[in-house]
PDB file of N, CA and C in Angstrom:
ATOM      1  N   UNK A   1     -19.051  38.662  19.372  1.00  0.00           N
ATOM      2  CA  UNK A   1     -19.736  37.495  19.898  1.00  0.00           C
ATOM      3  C   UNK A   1     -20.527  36.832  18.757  1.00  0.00           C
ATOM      4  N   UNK A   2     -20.275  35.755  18.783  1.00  0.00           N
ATOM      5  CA  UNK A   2     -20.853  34.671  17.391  1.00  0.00           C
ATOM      6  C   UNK A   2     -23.057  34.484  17.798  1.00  0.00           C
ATOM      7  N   UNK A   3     -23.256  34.433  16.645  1.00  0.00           N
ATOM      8  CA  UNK A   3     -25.153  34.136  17.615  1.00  0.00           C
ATOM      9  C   UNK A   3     -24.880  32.814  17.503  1.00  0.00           C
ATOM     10  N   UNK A   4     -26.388  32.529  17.784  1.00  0.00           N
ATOM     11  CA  UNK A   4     -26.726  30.931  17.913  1.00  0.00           C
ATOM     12  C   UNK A   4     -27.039  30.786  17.072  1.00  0.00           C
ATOM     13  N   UNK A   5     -27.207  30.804  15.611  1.00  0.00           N
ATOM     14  CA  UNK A   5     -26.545  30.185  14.270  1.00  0.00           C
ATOM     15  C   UNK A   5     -25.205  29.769  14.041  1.00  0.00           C
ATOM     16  N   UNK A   6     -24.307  30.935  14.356  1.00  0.00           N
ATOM     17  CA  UNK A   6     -23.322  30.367  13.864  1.00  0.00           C
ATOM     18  C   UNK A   6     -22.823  29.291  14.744  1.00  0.00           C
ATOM     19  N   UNK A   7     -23.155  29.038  16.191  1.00  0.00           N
ATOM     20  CA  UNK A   7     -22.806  28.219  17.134  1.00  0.00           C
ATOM     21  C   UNK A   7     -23.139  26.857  17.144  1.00  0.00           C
ATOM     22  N   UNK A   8     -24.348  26.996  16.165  1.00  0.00           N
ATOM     23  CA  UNK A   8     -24.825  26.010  15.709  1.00  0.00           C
ATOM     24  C   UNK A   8     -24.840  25.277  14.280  1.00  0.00           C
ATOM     25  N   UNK A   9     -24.042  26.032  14.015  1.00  0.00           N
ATOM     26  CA  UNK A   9     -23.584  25.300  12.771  1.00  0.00           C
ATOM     27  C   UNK A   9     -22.078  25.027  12.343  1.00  0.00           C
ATOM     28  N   UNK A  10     -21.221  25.852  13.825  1.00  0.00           N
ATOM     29  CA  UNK A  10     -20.357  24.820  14.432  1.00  0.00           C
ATOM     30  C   UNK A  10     -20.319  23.952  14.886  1.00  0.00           C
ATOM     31  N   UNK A  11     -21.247  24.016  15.868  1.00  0.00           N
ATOM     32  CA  UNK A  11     -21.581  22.411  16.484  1.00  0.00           C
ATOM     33  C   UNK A  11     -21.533  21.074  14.936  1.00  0.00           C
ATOM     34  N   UNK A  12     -22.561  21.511  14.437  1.00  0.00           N
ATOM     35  CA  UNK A  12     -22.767  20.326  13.224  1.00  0.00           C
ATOM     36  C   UNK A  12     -21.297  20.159  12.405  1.00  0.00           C
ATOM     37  N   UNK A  13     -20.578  21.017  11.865  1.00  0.00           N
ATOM     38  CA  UNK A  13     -19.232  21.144  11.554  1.00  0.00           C
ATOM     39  C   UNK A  13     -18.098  20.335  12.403  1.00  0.00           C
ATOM     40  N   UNK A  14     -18.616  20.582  13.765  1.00  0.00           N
ATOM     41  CA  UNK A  14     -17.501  19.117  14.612  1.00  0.00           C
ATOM     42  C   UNK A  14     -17.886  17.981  14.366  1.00  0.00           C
ATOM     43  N   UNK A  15     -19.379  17.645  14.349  1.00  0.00           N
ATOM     44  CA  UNK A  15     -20.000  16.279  14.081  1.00  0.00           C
ATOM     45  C   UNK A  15     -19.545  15.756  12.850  1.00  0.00           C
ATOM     46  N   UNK A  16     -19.058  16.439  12.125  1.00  0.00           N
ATOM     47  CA  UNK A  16     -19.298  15.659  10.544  1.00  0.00           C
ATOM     48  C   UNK A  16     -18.137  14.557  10.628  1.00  0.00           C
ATOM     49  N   UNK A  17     -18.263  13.494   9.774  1.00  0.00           N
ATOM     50  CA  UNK A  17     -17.536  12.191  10.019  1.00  0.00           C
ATOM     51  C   UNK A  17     -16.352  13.172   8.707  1.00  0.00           C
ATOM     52  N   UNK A  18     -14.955  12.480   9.150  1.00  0.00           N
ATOM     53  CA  UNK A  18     -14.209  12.689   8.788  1.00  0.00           C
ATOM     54  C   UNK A  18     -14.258  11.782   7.294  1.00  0.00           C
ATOM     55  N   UNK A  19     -13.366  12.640   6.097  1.00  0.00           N
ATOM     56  CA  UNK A  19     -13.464  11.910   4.486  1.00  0.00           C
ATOM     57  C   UNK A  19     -12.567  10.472   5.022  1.00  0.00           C
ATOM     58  N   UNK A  20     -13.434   9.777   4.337  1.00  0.00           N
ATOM     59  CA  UNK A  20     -12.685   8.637   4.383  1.00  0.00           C
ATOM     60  C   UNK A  20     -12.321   8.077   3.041  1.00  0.00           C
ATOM     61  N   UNK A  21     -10.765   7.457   3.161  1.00  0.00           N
ATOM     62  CA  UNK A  21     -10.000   6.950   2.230  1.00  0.00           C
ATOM     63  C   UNK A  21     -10.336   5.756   2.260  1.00  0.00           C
ATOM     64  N   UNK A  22     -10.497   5.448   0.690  1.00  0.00           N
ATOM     65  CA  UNK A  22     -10.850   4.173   0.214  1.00  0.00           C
ATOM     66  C   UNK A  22      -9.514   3.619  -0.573  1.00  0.00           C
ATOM     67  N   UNK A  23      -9.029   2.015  -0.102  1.00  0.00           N
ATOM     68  CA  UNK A  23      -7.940   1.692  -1.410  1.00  0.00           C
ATOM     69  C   UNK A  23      -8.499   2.048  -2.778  1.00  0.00           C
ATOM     70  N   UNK A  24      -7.177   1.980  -3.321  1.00  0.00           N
ATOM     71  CA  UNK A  24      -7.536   2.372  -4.790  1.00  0.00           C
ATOM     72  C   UNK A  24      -5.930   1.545  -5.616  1.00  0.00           C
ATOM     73  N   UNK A  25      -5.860   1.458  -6.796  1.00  0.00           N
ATOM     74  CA  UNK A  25      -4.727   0.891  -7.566  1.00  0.00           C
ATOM     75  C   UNK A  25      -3.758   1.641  -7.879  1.00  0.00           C
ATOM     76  N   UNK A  26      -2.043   1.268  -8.409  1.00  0.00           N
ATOM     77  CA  UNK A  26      -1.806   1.801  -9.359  1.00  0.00           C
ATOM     78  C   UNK A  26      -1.045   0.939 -10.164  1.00  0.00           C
ATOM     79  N   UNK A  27      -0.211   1.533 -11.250  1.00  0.00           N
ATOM     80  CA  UNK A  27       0.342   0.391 -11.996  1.00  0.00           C
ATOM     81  C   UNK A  27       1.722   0.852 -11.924  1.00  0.00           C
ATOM     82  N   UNK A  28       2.745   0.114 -11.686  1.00  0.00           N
ATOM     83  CA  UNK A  28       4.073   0.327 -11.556  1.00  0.00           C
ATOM     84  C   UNK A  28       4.636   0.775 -12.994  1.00  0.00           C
ATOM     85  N   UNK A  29       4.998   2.278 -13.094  1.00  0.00           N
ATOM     86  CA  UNK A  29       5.892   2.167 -14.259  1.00  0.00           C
ATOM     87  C   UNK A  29       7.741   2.370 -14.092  1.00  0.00           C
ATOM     88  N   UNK A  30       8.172   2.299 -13.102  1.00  0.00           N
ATOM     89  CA  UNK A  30       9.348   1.947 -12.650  1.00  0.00           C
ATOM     90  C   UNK A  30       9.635   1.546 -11.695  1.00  0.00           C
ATOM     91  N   UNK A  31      10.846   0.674 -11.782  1.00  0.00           N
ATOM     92  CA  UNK A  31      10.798  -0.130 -10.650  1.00  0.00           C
ATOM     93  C   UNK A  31      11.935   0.029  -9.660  1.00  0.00           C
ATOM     94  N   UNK A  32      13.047   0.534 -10.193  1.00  0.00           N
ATOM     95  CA  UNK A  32      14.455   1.282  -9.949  1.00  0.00           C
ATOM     96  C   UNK A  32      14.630   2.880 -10.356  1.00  0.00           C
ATOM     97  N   UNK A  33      14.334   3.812  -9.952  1.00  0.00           N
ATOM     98  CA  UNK A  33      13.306   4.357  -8.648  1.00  0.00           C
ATOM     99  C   UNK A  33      11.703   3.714  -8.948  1.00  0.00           C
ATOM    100  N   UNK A  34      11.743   3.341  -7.764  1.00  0.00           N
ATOM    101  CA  UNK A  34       9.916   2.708  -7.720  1.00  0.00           C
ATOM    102  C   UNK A  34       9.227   4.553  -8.228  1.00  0.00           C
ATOM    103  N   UNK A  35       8.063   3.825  -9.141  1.00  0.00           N
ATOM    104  CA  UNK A  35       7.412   4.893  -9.471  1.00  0.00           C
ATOM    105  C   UNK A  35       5.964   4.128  -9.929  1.00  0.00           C
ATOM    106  N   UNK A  36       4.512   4.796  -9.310  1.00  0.00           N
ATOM    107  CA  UNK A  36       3.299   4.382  -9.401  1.00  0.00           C
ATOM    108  C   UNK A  36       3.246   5.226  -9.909  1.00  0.00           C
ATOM    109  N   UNK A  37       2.181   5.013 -10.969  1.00  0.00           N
ATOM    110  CA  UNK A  37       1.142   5.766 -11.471  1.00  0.00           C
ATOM    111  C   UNK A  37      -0.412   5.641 -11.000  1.00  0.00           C
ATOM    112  N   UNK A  38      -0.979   6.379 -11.093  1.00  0.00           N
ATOM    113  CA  UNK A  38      -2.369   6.441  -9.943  1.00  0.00           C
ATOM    114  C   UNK A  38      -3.331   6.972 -11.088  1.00  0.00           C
ATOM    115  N   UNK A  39      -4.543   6.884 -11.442  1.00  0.00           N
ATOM    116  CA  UNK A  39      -5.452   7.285 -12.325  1.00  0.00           C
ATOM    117  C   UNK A  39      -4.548   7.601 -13.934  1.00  0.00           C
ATOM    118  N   UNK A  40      -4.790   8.604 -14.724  1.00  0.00           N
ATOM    119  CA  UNK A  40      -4.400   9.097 -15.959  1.00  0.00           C
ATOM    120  C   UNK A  40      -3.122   9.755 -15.805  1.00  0.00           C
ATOM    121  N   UNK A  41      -2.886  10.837 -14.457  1.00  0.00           N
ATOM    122  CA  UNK A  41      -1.837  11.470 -15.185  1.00  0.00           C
ATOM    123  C   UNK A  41      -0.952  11.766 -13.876  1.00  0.00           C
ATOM    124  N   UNK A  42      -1.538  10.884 -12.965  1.00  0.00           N
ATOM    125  CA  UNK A  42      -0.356  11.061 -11.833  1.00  0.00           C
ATOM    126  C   UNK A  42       0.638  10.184 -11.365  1.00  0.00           C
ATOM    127  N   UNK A  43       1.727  10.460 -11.108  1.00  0.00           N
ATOM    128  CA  UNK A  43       2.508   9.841 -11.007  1.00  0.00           C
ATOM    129  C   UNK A  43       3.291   9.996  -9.318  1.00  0.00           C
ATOM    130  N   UNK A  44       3.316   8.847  -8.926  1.00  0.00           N
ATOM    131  CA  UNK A  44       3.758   9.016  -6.765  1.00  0.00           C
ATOM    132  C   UNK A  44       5.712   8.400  -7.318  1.00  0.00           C
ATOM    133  N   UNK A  45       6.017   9.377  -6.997  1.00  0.00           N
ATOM    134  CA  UNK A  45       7.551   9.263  -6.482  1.00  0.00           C
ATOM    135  C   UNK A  45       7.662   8.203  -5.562  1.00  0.00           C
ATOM    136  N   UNK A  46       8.794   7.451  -5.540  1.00  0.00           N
ATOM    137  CA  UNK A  46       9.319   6.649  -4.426  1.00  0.00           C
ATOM    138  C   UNK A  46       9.590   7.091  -2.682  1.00  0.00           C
ATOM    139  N   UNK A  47       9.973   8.365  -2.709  1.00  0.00           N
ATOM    140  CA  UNK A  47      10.060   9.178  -1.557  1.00  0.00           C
ATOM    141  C   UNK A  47       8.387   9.683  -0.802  1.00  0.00           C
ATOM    142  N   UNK A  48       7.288   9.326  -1.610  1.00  0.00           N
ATOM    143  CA  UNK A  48       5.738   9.186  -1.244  1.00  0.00           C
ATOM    144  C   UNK A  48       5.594   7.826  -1.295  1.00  0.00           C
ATOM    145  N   UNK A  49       5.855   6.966  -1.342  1.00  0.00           N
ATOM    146  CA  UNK A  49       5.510   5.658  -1.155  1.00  0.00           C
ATOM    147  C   UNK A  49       5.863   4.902   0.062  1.00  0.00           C
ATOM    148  N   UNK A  50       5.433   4.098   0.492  1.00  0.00           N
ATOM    149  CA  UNK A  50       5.222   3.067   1.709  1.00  0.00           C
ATOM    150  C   UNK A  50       4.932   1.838   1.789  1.00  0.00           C
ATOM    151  N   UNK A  51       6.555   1.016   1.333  1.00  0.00           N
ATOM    152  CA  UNK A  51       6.113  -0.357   0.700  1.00  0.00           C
ATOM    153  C   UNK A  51       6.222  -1.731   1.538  1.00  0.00           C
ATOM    154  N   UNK A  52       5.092  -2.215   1.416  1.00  0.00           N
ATOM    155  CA  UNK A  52       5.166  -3.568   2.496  1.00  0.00           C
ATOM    156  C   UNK A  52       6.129  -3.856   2.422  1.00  0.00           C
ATOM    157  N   UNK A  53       6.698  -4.587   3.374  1.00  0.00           N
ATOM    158  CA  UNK A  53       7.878  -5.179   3.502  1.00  0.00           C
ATOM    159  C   UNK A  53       7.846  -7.009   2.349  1.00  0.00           C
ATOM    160  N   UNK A  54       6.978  -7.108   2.512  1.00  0.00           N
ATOM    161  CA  UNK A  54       6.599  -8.610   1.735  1.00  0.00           C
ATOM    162  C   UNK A  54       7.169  -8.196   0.364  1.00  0.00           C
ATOM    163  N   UNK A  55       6.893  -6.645   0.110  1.00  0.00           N
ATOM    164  CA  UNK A  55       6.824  -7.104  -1.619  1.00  0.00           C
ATOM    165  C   UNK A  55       8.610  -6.217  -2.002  1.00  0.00           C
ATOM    166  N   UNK A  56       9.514  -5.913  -0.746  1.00  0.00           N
ATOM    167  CA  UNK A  56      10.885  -5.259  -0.736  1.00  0.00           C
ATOM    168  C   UNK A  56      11.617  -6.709  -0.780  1.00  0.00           C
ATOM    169  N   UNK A  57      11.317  -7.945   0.594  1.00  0.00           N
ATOM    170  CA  UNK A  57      12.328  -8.207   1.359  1.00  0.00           C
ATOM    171  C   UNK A  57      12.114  -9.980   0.682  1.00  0.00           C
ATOM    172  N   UNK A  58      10.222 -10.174   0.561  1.00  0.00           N
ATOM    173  CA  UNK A  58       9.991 -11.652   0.074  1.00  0.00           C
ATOM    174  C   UNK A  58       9.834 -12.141   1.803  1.00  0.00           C
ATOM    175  N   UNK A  59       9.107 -13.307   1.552  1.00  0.00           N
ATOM    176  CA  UNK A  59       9.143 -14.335   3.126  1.00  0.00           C
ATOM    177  C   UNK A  59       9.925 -15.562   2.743  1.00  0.00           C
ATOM    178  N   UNK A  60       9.702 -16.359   4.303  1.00  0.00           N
ATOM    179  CA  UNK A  60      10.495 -17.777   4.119  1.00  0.00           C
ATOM    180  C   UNK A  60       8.980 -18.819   4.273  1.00  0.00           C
ATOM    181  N   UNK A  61       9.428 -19.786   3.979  1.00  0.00           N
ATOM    182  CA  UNK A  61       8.582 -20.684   3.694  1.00  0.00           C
ATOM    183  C   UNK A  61       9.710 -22.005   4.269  1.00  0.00           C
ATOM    184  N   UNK A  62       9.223 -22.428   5.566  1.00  0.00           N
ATOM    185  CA  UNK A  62       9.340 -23.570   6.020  1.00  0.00           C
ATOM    186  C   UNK A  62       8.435 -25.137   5.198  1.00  0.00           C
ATOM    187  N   UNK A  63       9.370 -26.021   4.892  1.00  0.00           N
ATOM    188  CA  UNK A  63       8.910 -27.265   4.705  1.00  0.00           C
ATOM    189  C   UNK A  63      10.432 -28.634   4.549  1.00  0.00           C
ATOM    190  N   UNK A  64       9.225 -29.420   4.634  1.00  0.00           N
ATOM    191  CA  UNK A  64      10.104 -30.896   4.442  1.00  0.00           C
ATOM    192  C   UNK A  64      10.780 -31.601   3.529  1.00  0.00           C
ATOM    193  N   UNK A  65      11.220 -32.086   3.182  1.00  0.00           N
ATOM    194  CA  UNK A  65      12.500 -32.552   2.192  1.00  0.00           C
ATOM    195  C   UNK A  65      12.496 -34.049   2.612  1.00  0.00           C
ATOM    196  N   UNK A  66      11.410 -34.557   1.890  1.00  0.00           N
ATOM    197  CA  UNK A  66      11.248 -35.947   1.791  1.00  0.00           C
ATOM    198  C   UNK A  66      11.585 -37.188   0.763  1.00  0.00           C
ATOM    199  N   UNK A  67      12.577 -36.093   0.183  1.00  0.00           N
ATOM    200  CA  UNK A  67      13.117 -36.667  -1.285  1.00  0.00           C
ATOM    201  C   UNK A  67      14.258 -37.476  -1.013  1.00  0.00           C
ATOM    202  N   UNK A  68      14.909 -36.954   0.457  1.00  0.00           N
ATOM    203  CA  UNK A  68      16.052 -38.216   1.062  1.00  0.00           C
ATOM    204  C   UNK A  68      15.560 -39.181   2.432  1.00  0.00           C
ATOM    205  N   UNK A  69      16.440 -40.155   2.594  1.00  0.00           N
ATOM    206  CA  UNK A  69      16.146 -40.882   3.707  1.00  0.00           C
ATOM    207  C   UNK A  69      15.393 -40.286   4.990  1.00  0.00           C
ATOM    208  N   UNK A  70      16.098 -39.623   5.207  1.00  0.00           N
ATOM    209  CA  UNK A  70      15.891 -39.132   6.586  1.00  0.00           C
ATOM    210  C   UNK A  70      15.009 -37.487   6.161  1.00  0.00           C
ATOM    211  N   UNK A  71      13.836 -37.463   6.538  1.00  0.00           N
ATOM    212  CA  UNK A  71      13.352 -36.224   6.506  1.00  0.00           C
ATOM    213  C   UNK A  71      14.114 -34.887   7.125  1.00  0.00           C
ATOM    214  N   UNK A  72      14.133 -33.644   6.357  1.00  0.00           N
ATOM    215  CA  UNK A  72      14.770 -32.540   6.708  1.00  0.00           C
ATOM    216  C   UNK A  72      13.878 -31.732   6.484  1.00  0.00           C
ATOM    217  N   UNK A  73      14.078 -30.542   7.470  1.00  0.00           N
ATOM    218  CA  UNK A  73      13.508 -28.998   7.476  1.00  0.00           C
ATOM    219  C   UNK A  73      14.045 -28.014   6.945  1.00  0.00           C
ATOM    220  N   UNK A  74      13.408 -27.387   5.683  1.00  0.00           N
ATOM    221  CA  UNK A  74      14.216 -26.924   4.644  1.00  0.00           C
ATOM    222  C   UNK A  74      13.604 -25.445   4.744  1.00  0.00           C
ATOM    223  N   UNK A  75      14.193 -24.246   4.009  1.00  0.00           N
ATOM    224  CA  UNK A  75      13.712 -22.995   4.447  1.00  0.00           C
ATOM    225  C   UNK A  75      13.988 -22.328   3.207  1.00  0.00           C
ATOM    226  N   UNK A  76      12.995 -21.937   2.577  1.00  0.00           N
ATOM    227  CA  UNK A  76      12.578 -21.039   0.951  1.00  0.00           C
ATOM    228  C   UNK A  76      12.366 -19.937   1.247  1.00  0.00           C
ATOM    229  N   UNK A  77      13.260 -18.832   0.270  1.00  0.00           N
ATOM    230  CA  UNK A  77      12.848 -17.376   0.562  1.00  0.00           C
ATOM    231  C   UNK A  77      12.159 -17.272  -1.153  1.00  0.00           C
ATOM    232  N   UNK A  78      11.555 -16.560  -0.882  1.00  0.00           N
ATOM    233  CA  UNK A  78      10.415 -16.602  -1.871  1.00  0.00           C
ATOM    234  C   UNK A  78      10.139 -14.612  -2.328  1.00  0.00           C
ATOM    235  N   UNK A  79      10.908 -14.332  -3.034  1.00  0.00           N
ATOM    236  CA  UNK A  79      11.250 -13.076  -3.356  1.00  0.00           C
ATOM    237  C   UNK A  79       9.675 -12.572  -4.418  1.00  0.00           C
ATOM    238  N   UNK A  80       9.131 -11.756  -4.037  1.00  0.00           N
ATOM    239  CA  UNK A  80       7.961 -10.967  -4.999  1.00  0.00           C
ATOM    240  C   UNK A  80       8.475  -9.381  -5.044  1.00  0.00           C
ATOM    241  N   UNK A  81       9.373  -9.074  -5.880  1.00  0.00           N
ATOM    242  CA  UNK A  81       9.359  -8.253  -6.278  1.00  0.00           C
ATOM    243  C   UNK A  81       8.727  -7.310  -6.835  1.00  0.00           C
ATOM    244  N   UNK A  82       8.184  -5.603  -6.665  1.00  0.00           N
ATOM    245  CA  UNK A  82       7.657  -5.481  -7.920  1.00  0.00           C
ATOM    246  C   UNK A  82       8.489  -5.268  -9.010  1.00  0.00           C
ATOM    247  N   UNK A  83       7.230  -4.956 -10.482  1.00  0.00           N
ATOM    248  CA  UNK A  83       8.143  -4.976 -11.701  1.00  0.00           C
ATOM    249  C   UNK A  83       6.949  -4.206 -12.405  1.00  0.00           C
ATOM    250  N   UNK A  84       7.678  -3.448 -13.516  1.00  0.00           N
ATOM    251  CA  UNK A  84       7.335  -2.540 -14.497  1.00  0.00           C
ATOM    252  C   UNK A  84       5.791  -3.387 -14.746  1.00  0.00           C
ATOM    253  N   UNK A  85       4.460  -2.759 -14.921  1.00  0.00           N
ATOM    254  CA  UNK A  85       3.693  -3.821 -15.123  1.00  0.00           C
ATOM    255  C   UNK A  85       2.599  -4.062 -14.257  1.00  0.00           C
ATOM    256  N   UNK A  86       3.352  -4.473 -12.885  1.00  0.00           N
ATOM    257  CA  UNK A  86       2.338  -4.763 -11.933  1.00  0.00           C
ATOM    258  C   UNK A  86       0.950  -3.757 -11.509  1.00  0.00           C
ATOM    259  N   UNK A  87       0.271  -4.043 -11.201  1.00  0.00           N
ATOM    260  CA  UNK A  87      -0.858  -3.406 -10.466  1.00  0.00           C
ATOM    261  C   UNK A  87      -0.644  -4.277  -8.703  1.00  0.00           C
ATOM    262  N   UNK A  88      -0.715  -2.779  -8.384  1.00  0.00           N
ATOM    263  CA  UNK A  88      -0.704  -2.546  -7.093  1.00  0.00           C
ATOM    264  C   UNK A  88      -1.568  -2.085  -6.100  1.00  0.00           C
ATOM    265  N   UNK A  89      -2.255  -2.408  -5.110  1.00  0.00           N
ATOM    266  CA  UNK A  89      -3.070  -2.282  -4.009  1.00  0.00           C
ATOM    267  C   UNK A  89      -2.365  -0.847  -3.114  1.00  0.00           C
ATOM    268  N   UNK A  90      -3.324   0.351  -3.685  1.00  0.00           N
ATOM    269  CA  UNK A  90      -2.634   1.509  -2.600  1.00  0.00           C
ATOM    270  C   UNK A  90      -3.587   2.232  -1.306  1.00  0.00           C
ATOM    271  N   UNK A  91      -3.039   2.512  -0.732  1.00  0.00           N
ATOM    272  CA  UNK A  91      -3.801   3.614   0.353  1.00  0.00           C
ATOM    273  C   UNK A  91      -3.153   4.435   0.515  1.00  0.00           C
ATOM    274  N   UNK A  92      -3.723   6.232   0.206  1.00  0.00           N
ATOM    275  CA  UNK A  92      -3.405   7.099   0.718  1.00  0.00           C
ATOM    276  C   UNK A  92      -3.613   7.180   1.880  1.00  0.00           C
ATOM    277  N   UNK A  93      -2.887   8.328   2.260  1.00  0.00           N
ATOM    278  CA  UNK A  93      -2.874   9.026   3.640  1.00  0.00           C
ATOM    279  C   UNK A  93      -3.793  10.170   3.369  1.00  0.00           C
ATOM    280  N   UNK A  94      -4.534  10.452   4.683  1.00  0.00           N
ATOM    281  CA  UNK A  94      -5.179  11.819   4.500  1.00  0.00           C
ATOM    282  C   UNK A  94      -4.926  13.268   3.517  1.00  0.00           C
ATOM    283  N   UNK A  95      -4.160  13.396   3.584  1.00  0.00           N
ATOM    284  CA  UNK A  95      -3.389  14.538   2.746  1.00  0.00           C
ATOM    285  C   UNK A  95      -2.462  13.970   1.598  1.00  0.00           C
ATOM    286  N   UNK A  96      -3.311  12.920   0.932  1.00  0.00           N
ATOM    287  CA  UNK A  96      -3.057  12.332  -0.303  1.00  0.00           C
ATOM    288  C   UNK A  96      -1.424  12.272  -0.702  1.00  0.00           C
ATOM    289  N   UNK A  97      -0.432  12.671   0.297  1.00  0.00           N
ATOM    290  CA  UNK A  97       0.952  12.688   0.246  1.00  0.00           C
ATOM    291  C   UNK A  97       1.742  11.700   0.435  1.00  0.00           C
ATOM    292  N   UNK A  98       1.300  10.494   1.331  1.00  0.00           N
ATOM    293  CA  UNK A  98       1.674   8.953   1.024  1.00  0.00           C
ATOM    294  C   UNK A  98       1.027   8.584   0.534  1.00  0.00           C
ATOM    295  N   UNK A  99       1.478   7.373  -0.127  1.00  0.00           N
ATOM    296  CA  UNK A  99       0.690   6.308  -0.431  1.00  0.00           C
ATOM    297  C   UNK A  99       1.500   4.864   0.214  1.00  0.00           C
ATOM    298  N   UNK A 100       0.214   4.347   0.762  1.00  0.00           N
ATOM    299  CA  UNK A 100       0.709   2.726   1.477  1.00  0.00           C
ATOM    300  C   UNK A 100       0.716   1.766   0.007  1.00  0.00           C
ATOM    301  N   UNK A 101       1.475   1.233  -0.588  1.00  0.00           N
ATOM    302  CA  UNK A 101       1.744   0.336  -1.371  1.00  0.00           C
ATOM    303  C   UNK A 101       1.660  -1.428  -0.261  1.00  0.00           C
ATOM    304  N   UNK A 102       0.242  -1.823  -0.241  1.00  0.00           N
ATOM    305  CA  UNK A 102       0.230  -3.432   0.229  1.00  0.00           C
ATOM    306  C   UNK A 102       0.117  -4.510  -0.387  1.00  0.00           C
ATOM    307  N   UNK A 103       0.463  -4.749  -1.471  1.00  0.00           N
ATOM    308  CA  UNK A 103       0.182  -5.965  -2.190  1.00  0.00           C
ATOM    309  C   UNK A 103      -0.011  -5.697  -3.645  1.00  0.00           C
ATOM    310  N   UNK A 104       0.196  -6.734  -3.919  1.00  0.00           N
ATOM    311  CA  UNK A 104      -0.088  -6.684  -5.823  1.00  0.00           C
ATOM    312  C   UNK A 104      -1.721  -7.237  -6.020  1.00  0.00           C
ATOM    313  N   UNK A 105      -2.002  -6.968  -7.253  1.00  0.00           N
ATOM    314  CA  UNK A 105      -3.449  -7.346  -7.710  1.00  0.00           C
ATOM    315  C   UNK A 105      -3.476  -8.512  -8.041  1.00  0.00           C
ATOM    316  N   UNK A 106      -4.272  -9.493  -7.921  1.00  0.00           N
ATOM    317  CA  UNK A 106      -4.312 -10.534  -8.766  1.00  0.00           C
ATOM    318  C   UNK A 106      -3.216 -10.902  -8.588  1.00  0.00           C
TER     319      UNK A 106
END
């Protein structure tokens, strides 16, 4: 049977706020297998990564085409690839085993 110390310092042990993950960067050093680098000497495999779709697939961009008579609705895919170079916007996962890749820096 546990006393009322240790019961009580379970109790406080459930209370505690869970670690929280803060974004953090990395810099792309390959791009075909995607490969981040994260601080000095780590490096996240492509098979740990989790990449927006924006920066795989690119968006469209609706606009007008007022350069002929008759106005037209024209549709731009607008590809952002990454590339060797970039700095990247990451979030781990709790158990530092993904990383969410959302956006480029700057």
């Amino acid at each position: 049977m546990s006393s009322s110390i240790e019961k009580l310092g379970k109790l406080f042990k459930e209370r505690d706020n869970p670690y929280i993950i803060n974004a953090t960067t990395g810099k792309v050093i390959s791009a075909s297998p995607l490969k981040i680098q994260w601080g000095k000497n780590i490096i996240i495999q492509e098979e740990n990564l989790i990449v927006a779709n924006i920066l795989k697939t690119g968006f469209v961009v609706k606009y007008t085409d007022t350069t002929i008579e008759s106005s037209t609705d024209r549709y731009l895919t607008i590809k952002n690839p990454l590339e060797v170079g970039d700095e990247v916007i990451l979030f781990p996962d709790t158990d530092f085993k993904k990383f969410y890749v959302i956006d480029k820096v700057g």
